[in-house]
PDB file of N, CA and C in Angstrom:
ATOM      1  N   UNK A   1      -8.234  18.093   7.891  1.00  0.00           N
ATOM      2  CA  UNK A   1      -8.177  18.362   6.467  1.00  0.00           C
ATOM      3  C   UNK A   1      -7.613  17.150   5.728  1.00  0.00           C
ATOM      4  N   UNK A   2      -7.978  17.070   4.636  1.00  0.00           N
ATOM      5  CA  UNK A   2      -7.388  15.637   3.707  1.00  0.00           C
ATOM      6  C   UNK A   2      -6.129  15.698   3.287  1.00  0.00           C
ATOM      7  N   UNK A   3      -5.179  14.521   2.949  1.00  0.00           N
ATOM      8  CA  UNK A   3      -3.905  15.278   2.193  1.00  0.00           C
ATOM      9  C   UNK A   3      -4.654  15.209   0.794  1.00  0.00           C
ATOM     10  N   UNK A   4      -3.839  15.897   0.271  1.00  0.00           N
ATOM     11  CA  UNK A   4      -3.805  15.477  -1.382  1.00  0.00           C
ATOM     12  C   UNK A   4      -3.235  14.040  -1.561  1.00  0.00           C
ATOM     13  N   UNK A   5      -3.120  13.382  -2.712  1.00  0.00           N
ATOM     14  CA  UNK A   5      -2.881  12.075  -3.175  1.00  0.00           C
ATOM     15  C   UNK A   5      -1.191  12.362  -3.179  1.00  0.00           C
ATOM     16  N   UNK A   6      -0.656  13.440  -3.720  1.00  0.00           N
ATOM     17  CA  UNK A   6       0.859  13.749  -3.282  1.00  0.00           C
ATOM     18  C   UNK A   6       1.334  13.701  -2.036  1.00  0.00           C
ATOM     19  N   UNK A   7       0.439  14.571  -1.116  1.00  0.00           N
ATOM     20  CA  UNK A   7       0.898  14.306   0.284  1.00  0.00           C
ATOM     21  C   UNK A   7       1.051  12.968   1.205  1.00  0.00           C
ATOM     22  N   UNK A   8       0.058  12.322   0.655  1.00  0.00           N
ATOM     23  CA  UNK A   8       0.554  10.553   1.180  1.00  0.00           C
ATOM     24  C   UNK A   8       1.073  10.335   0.587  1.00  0.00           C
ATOM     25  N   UNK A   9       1.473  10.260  -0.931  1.00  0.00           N
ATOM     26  CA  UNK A   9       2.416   9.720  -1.254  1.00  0.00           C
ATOM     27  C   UNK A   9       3.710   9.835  -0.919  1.00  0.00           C
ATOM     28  N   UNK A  10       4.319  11.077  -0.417  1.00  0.00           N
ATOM     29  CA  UNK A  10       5.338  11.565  -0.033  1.00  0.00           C
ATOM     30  C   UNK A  10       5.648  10.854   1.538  1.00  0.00           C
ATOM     31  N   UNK A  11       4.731  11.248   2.488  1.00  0.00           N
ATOM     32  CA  UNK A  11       4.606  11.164   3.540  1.00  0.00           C
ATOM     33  C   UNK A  11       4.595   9.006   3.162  1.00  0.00           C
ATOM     34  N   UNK A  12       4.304   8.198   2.510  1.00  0.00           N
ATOM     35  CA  UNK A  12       4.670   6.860   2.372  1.00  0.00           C
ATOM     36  C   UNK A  12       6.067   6.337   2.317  1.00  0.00           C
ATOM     37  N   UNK A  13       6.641   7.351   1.437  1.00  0.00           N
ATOM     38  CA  UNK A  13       7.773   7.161   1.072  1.00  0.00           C
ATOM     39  C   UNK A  13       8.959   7.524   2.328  1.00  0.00           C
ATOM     40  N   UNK A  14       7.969   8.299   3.002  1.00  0.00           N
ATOM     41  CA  UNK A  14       8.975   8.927   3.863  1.00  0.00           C
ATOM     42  C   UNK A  14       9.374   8.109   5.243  1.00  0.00           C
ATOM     43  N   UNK A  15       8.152   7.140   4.653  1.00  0.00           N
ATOM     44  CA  UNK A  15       8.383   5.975   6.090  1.00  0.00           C
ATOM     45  C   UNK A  15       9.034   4.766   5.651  1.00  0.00           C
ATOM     46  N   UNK A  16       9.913   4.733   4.793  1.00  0.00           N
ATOM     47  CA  UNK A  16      11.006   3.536   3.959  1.00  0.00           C
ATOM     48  C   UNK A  16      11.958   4.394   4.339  1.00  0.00           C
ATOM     49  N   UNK A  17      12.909   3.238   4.772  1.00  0.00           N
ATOM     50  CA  UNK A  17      14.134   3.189   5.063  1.00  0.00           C
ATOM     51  C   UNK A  17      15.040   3.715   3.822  1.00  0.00           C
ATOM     52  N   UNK A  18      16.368   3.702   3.722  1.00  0.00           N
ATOM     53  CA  UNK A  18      16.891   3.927   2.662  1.00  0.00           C
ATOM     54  C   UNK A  18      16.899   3.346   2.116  1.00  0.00           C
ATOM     55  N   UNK A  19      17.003   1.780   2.023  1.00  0.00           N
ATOM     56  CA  UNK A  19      17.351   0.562   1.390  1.00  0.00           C
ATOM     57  C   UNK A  19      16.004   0.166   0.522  1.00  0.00           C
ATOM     58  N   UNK A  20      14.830   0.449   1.422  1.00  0.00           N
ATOM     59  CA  UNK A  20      13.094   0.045   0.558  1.00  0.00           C
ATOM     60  C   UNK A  20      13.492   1.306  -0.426  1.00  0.00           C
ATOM     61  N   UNK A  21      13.394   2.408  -0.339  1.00  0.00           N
ATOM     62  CA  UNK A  21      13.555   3.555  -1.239  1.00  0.00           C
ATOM     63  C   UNK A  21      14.190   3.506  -2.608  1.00  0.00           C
ATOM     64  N   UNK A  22      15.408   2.835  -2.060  1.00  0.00           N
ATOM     65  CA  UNK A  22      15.887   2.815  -3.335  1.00  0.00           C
ATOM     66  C   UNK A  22      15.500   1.455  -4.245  1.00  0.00           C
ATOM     67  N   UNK A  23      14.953   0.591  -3.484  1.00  0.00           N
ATOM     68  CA  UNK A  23      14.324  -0.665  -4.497  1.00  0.00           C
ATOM     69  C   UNK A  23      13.194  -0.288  -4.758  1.00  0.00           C
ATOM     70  N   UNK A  24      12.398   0.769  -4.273  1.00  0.00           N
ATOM     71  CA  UNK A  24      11.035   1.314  -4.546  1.00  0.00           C
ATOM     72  C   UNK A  24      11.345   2.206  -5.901  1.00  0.00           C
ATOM     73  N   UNK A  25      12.263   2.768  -6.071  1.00  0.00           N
ATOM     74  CA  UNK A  25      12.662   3.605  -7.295  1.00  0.00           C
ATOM     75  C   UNK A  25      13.596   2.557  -7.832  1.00  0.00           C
ATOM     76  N   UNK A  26      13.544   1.968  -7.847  1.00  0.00           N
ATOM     77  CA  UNK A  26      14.643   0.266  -8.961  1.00  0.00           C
ATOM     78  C   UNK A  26      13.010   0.018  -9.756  1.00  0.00           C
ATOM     79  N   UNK A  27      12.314   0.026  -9.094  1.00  0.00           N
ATOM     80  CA  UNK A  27      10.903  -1.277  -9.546  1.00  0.00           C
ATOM     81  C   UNK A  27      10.161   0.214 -10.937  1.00  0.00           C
ATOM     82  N   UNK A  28       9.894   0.858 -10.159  1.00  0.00           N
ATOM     83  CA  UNK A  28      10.300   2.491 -11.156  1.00  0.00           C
ATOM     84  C   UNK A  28      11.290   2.288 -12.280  1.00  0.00           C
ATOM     85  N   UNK A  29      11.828   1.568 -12.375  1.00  0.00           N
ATOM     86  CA  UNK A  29      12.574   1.832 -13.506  1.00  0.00           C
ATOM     87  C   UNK A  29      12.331   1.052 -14.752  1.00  0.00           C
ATOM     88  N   UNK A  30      11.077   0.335 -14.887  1.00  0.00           N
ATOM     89  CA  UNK A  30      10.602  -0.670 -15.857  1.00  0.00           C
ATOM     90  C   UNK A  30      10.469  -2.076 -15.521  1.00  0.00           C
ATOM     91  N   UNK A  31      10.318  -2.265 -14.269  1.00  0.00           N
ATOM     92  CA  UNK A  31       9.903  -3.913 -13.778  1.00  0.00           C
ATOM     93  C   UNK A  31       8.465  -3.699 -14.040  1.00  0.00           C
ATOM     94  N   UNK A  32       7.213  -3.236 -13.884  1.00  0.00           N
ATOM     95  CA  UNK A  32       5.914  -3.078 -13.737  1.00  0.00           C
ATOM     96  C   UNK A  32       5.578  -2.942 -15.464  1.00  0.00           C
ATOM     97  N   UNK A  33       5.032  -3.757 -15.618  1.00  0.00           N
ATOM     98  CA  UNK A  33       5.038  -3.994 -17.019  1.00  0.00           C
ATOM     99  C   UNK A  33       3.759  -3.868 -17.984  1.00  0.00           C
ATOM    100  N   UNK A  34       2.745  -3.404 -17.032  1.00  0.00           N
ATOM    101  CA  UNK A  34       1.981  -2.588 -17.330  1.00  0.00           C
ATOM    102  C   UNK A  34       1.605  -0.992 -16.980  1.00  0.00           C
ATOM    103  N   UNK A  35       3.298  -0.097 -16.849  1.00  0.00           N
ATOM    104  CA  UNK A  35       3.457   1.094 -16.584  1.00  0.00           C
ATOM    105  C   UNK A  35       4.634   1.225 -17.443  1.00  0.00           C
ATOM    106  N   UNK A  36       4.328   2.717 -17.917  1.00  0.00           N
ATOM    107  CA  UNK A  36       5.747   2.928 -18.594  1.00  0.00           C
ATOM    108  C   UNK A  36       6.798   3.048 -17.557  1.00  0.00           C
ATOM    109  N   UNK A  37       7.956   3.202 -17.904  1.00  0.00           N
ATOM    110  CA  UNK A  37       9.541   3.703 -16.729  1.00  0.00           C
ATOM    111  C   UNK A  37       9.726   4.708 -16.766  1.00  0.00           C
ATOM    112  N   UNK A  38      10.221   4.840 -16.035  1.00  0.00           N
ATOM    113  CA  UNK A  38      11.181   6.082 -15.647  1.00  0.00           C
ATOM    114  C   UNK A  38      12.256   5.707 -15.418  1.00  0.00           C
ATOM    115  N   UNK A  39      12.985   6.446 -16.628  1.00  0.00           N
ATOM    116  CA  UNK A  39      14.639   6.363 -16.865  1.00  0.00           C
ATOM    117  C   UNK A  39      15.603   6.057 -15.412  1.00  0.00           C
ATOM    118  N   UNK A  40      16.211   5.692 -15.616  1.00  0.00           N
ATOM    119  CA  UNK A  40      17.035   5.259 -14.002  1.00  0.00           C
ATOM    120  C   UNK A  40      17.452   6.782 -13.954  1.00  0.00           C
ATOM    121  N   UNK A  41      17.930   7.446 -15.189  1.00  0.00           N
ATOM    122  CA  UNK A  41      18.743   8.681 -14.752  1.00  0.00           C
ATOM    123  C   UNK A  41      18.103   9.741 -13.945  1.00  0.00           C
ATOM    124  N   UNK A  42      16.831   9.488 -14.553  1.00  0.00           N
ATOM    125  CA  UNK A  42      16.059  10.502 -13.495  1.00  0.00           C
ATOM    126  C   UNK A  42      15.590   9.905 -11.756  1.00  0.00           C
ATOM    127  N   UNK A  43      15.713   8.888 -12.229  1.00  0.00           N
ATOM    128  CA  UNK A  43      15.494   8.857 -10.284  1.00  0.00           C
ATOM    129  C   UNK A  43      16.841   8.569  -9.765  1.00  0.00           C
ATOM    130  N   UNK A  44      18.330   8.120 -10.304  1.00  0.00           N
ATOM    131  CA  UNK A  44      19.220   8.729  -9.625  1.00  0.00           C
ATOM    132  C   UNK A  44      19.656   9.770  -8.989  1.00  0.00           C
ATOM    133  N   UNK A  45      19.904   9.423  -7.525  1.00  0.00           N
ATOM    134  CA  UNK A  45      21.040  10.296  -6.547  1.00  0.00           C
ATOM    135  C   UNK A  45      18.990  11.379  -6.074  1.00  0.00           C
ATOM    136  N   UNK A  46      18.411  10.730  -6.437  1.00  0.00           N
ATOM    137  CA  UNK A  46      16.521  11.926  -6.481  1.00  0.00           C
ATOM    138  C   UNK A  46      16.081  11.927  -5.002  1.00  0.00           C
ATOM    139  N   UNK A  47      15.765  12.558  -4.434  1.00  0.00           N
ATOM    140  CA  UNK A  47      15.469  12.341  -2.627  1.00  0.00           C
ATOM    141  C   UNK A  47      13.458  12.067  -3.355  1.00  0.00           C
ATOM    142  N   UNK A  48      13.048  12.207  -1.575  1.00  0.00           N
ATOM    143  CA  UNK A  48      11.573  11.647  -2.323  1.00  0.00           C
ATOM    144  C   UNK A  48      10.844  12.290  -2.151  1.00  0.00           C
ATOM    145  N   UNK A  49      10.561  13.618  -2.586  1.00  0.00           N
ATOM    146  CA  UNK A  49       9.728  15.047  -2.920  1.00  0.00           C
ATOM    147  C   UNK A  49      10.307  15.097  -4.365  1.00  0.00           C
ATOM    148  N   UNK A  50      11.158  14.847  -5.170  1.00  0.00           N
ATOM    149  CA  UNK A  50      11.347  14.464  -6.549  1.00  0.00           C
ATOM    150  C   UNK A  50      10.715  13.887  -7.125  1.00  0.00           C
ATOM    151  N   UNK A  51      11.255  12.231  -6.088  1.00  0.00           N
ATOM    152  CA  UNK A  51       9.987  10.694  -6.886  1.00  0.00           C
ATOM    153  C   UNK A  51       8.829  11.395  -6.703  1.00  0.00           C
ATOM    154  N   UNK A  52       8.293  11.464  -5.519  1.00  0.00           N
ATOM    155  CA  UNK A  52       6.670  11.817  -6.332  1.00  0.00           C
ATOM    156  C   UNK A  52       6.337  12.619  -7.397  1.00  0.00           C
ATOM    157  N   UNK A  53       7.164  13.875  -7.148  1.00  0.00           N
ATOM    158  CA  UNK A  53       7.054  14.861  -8.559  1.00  0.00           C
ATOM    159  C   UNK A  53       6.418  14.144  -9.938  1.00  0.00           C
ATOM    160  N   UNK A  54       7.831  12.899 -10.179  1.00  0.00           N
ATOM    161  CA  UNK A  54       8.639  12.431 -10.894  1.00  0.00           C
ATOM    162  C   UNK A  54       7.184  11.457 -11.203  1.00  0.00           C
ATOM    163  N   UNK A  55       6.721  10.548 -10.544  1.00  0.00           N
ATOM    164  CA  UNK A  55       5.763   9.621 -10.260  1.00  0.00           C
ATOM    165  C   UNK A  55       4.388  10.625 -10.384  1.00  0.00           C
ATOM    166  N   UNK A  56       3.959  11.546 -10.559  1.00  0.00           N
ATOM    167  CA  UNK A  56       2.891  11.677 -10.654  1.00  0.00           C
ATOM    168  C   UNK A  56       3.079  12.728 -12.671  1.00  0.00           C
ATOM    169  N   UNK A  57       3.990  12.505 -12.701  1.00  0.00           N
ATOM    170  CA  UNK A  57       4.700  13.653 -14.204  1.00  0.00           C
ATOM    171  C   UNK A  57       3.989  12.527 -14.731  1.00  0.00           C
ATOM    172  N   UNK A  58       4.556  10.982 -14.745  1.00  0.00           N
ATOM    173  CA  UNK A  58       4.550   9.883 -15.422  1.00  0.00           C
ATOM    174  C   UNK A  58       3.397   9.013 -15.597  1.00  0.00           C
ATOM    175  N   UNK A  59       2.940   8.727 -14.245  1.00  0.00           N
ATOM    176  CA  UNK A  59       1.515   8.330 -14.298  1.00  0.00           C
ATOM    177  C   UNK A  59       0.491   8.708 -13.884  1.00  0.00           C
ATOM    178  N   UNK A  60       0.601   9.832 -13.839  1.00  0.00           N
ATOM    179  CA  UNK A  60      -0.727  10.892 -13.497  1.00  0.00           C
ATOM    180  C   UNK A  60      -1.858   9.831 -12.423  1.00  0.00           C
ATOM    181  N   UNK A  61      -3.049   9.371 -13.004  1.00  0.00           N
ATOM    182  CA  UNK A  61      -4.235   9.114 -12.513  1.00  0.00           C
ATOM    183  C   UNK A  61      -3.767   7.058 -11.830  1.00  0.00           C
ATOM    184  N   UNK A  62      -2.436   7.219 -12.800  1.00  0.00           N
ATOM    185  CA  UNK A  62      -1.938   5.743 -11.802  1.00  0.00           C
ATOM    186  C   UNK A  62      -0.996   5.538 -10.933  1.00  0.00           C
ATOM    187  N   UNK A  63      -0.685   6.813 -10.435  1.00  0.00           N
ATOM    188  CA  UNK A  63       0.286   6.640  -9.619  1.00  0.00           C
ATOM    189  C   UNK A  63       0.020   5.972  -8.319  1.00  0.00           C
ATOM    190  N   UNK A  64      -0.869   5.661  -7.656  1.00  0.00           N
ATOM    191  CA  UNK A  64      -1.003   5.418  -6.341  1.00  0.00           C
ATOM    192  C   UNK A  64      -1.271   3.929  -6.585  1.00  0.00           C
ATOM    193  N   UNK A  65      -1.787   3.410  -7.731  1.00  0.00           N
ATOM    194  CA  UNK A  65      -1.943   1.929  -8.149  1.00  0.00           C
ATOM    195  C   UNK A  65      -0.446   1.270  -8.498  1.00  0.00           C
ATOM    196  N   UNK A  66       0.103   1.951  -8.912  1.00  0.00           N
ATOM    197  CA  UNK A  66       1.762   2.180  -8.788  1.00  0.00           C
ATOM    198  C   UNK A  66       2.390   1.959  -7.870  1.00  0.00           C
ATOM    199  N   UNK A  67       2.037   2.840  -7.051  1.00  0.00           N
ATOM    200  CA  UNK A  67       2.883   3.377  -5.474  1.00  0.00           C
ATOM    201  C   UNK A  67       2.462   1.608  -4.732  1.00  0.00           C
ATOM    202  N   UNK A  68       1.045   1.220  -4.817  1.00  0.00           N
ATOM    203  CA  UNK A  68       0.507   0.222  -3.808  1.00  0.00           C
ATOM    204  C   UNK A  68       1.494  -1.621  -4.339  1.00  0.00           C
ATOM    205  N   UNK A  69       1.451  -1.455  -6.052  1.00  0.00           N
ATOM    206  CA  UNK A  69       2.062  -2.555  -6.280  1.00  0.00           C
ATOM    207  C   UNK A  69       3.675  -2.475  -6.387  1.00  0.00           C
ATOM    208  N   UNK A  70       4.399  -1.966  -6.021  1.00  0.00           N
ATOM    209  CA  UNK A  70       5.721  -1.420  -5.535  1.00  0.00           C
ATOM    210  C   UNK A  70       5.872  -2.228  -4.273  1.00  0.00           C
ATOM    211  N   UNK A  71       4.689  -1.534  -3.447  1.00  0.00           N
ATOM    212  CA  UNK A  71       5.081  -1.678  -2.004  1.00  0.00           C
ATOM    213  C   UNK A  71       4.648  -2.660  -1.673  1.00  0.00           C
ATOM    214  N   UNK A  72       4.224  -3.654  -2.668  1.00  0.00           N
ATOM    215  CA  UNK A  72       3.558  -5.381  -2.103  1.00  0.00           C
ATOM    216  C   UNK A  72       5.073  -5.636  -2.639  1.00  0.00           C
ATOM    217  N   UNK A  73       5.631  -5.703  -3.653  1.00  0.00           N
ATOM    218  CA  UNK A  73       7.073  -5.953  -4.155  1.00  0.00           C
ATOM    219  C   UNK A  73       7.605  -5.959  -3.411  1.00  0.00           C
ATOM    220  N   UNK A  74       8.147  -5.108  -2.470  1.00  0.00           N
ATOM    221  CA  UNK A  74       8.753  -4.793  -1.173  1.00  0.00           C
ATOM    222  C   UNK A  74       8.579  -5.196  -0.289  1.00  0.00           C
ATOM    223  N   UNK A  75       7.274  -5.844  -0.266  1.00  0.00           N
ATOM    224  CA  UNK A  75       7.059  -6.342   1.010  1.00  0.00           C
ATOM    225  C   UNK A  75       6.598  -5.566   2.238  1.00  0.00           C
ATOM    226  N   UNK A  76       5.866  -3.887   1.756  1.00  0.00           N
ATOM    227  CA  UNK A  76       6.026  -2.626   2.997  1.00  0.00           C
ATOM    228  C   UNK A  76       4.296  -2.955   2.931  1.00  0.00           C
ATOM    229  N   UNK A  77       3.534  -3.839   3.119  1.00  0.00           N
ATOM    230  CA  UNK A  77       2.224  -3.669   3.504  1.00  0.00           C
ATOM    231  C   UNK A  77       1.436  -3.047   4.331  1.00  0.00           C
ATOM    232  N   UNK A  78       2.212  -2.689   5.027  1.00  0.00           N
ATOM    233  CA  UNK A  78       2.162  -1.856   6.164  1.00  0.00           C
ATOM    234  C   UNK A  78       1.004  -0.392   5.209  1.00  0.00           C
ATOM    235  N   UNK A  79       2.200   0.099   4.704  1.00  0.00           N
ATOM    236  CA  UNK A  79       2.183   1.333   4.479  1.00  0.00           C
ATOM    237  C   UNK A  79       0.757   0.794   2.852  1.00  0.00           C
ATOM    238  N   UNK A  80       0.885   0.094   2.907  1.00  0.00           N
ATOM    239  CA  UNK A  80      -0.352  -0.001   1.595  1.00  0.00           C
ATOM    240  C   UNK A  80      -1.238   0.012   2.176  1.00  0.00           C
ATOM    241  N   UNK A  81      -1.862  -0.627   3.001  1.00  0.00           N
ATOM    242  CA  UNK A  81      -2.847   0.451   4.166  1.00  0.00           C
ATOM    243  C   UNK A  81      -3.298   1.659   4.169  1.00  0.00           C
ATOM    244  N   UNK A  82      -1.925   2.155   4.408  1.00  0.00           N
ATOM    245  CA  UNK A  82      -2.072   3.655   4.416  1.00  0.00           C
ATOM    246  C   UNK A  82      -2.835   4.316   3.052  1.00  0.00           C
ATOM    247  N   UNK A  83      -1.809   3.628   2.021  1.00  0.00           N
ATOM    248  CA  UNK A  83      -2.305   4.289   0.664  1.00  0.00           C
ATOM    249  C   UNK A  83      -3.717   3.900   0.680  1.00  0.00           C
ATOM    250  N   UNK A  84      -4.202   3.144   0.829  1.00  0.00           N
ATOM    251  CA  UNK A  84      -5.241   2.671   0.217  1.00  0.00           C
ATOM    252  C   UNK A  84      -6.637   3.459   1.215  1.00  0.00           C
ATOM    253  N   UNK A  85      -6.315   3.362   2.613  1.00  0.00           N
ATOM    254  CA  UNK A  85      -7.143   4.171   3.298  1.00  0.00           C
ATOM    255  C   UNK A  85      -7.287   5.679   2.934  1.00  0.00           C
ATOM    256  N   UNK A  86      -6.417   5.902   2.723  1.00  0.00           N
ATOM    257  CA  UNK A  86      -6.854   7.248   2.976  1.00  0.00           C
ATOM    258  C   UNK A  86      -7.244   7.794   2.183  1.00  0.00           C
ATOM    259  N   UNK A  87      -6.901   7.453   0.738  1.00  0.00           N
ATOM    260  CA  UNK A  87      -7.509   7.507  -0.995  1.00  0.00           C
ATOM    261  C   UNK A  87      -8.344   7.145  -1.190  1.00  0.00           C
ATOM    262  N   UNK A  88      -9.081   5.878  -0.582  1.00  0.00           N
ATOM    263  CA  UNK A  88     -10.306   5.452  -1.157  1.00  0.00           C
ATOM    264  C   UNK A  88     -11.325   5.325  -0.509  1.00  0.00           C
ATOM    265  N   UNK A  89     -11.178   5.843   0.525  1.00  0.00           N
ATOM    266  CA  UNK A  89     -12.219   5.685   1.856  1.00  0.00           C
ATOM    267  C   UNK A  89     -13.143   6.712   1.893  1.00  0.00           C
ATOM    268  N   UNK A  90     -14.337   6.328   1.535  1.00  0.00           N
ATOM    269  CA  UNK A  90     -15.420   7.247   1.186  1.00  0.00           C
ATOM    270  C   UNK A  90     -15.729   8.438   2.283  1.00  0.00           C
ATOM    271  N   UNK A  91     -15.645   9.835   2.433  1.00  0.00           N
ATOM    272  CA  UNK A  91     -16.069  10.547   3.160  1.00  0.00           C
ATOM    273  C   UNK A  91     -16.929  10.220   4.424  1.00  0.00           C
ATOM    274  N   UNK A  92     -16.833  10.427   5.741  1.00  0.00           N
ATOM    275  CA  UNK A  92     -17.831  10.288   6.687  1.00  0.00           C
ATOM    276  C   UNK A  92     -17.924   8.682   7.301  1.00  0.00           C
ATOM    277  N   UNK A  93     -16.933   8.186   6.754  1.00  0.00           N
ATOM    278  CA  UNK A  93     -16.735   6.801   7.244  1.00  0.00           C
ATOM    279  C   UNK A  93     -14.971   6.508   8.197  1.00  0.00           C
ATOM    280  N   UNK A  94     -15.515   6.255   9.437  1.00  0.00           N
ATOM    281  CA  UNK A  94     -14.429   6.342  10.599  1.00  0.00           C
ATOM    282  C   UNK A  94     -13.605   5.385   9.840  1.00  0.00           C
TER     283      UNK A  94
END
């Protein structure tokens, strides 16, 4: 079965350490300057079934274009992979 676009997102987040996490929700807070912010107050002390909440409240249809330039910021390429496979990878293709 597919996830939803929430469920990887969650399940991305869930593979950062504490330290990527919380610079992943710093960059969230108005570095991306062609996205609005999100108030620091709201992603303070926030576990990460919140941030996504929080991240998909805010940029609806851009969150995962979001989520991917975060995680080049970070340096987690790894996991942009992930995002990117599993979201955009046309049906019926291994």
């Amino acid at each position: 079965m597919m996830e939803t676009p929430k469920e990887v997102l969650l399940r991305t987040l869930e593979d950062l350490g504490a330290e990527d996490f919380e610079k992943f929700k710093w960059y969230l807070q108005g570095v991306l300057k062609d996205f609005p912010a999100i108030p620091k107050s709201k992603l303070e002390n926030v576990n990460r079934v919140n941030t996504v909440d929080m991240m998909f409240q805010t940029y609806s249809i851009n969150t995962i274009n979001v989520t991917t330039i975060v995680l080049v910021k970070i340096h987690q390429n790894v996991l942009v992979q992930n995002v990117s496979n599993i979201i955009y990878e046309p049906a019926g293709k291994s």
